[in-house]
Protein backbone atom coordinates (compact mmCIF):
# COMPACT_ATOMS: atom_id res chain seq x y z
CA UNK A 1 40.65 189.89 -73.21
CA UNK A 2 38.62 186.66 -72.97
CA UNK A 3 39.80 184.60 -76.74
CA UNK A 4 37.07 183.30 -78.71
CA UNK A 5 36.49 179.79 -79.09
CA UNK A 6 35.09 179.65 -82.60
CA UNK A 7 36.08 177.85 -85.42
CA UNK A 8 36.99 180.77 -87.12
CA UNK A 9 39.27 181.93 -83.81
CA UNK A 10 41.07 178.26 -83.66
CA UNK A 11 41.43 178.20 -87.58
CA UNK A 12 43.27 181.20 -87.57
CA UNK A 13 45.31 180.72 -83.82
CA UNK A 14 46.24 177.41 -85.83
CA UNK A 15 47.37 179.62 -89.18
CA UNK A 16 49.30 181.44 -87.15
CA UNK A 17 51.08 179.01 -84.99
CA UNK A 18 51.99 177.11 -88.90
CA UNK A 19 53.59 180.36 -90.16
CA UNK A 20 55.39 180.68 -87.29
CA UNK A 21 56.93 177.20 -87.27
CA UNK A 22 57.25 177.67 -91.49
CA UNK A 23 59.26 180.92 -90.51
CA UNK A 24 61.25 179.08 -87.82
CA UNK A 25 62.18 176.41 -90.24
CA UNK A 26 63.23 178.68 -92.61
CA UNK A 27 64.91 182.00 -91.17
CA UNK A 28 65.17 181.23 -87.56
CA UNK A 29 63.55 182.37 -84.27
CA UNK A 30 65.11 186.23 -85.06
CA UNK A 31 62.59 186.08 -88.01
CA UNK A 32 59.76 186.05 -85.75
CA UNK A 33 57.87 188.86 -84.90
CA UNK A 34 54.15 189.90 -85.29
CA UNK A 35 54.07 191.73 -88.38
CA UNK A 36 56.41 188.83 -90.27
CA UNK A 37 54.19 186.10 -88.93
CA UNK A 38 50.72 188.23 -90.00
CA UNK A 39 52.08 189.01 -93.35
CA UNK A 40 53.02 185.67 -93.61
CA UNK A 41 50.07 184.10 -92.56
CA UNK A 42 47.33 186.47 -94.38
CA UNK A 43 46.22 187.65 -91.44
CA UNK A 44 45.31 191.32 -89.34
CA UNK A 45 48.71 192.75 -87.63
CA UNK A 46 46.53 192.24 -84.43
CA UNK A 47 45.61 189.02 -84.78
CA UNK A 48 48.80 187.01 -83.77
CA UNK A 49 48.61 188.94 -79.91
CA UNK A 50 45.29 188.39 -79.97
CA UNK A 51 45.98 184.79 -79.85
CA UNK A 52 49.53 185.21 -77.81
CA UNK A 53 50.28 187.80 -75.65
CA UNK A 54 53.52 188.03 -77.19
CA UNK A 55 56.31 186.68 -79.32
CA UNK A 56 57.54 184.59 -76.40
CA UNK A 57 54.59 183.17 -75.69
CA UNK A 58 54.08 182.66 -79.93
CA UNK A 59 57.61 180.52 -79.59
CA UNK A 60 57.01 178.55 -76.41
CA UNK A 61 53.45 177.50 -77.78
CA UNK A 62 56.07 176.84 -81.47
CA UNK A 63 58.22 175.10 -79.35
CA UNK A 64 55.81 172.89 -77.72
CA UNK A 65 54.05 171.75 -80.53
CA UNK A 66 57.34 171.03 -82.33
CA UNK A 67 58.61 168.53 -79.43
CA UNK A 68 54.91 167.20 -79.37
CA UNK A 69 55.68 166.27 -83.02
CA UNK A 70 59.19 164.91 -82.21
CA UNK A 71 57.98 162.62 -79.27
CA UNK A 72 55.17 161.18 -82.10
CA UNK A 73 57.58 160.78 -84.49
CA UNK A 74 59.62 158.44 -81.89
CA UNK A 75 56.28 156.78 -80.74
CA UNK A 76 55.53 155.93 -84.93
CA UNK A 77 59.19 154.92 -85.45
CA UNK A 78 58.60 152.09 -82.32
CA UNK A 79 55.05 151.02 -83.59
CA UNK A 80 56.30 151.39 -87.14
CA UNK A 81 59.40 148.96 -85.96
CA UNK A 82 57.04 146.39 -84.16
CA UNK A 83 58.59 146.55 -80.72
CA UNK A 84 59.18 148.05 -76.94
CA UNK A 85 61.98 149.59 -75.51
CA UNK A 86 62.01 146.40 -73.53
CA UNK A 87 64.48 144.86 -76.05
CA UNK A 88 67.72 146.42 -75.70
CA UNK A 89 69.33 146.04 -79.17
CA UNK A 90 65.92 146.83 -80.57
CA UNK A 91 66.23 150.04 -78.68
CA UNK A 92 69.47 150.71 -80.24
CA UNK A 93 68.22 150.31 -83.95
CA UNK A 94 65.07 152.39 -83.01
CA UNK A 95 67.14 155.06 -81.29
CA UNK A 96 69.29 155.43 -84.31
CA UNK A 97 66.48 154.97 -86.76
CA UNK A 98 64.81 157.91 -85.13
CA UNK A 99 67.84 159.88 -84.98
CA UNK A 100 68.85 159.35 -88.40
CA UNK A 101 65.05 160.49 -89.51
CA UNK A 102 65.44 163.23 -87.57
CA UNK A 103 68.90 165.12 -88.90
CA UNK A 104 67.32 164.32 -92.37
CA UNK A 105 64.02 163.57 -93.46
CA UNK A 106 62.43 166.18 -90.63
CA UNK A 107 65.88 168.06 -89.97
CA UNK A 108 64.07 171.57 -90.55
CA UNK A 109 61.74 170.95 -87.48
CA UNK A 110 64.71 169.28 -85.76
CA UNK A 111 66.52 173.19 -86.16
CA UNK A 112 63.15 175.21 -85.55
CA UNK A 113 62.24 172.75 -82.45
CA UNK A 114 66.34 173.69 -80.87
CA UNK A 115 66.66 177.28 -82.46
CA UNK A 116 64.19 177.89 -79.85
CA UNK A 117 66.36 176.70 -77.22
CA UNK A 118 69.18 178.74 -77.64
CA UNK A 119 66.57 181.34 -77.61
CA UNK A 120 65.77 180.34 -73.66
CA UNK A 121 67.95 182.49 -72.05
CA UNK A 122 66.58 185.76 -73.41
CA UNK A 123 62.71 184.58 -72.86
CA UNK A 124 61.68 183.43 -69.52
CA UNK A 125 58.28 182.32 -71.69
CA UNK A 126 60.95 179.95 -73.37
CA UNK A 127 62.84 178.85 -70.69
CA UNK A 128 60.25 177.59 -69.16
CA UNK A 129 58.90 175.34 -71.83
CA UNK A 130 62.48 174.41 -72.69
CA UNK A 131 63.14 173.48 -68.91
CA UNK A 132 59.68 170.99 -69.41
CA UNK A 133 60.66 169.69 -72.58
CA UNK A 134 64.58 168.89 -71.05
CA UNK A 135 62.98 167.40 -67.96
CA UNK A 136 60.48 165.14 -69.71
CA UNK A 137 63.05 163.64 -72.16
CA UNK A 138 65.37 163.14 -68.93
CA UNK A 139 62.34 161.23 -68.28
CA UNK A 140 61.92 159.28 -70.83
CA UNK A 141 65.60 158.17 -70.97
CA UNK A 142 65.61 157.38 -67.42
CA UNK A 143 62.54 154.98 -67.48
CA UNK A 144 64.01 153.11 -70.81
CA UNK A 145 67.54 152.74 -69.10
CA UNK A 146 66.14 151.82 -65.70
CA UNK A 147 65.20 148.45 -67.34
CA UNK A 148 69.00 147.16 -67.84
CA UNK A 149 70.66 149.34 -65.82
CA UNK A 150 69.26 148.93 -61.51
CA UNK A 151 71.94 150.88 -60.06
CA UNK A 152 70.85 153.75 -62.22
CA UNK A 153 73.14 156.69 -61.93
CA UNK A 154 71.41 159.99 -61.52
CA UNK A 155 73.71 161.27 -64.78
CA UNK A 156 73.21 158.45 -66.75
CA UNK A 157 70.15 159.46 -68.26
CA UNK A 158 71.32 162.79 -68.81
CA UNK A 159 74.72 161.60 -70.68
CA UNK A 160 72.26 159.42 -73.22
CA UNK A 161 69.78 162.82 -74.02
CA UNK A 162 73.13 164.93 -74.67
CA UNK A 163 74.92 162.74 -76.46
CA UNK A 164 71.42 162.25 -78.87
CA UNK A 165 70.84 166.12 -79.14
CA UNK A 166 74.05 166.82 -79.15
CA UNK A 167 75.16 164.98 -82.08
CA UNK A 168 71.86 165.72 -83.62
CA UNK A 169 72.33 169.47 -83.31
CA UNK A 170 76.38 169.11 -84.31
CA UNK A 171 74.84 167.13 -87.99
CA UNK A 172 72.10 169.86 -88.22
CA UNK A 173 74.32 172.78 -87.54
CA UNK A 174 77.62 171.33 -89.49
CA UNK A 175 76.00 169.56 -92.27
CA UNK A 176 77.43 166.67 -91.37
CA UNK A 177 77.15 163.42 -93.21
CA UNK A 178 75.24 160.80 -91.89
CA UNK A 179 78.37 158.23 -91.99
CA UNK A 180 80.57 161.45 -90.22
């Protein structure tokens, strides 16, 4: 089935995907399911698979837009802080700034955006989105550290994403204080 490009069609794909991420933030990824997210949202039982051809595919495009957010949320917090990652100390404050912003001023996307990555494993539809949203903040991490660091380890950037998500997820999941 060919989806229409109207205004109308990508108003209401957009409705949908909101609700969902609203119902991720709030209840989790279990919550999701076609009728919640068209009850939710207003809309026809149909409509959500006539936008997605399933759930999975519902909380991979969820997911996606949620990192999307994330990574421009980092990109603010730099322009916002007047610098580069070129600075090293600046780096620092700008990592933590973001961090901090994210286990509290946007920690209900933060738990929607990994709730969907525990949910990988079940979902190949996930996993895969997961797998490109992993890889490209192994990415990232490599290309900042590359600058101080020439002998590079192939771990290194790895050890600097898990030790931001996985004290981000620890605060989020504990409710940790920020000076714990």
């Amino acid at each position: 089935v060919a989806i229409r490009k109207s205004a109308k069609a990508a108003a209401t794909k957009a409705k949908i995907l909101a609700t969902t991420i609203e119902l991720l933030k709030t209840e989790g990824p279990g919550a999701v399911s076609s009728r919640t997210v068209s009850d939710a949202a207003g809309v026809t039982k149909a409509a959500p698979f006539y936008h997605f051809s399933s759930v999975a595919e519902l909380l991979a495009a969820a997911q996606h837009l949620l990192f999307n957010r994330s990574k421009d949320r980092y990109r603010r917090g730099l322009t916002d802080m007047g610098g580069t990652d070129s600075d090293f100390e600046g780096l620092i404050d700008r990592t933590a700034t973001v961090f901090l912003r994210e286990a509290t001023e946007y920690a209900s996307e933060s738990v929607a955006n990994y709730s969907i990555w525990l949910r990988a494993d079940q979902q190949p539809a996930i996993r895969a989105m997961t797998w490109e949203a992993a890889v490209d903040q192994h990415e990232s991490w490599r290309s900042v550290l590359r600058q101080w660091k020439p002998d590079l380890q192939p771990m290194d950037p790895l050890l600097c994403q898990a030790l931001f998500i996985g004290k981000l997820v620890r605060m989020l999941a504990t409710g940790s204080r920020i000076e714990d």
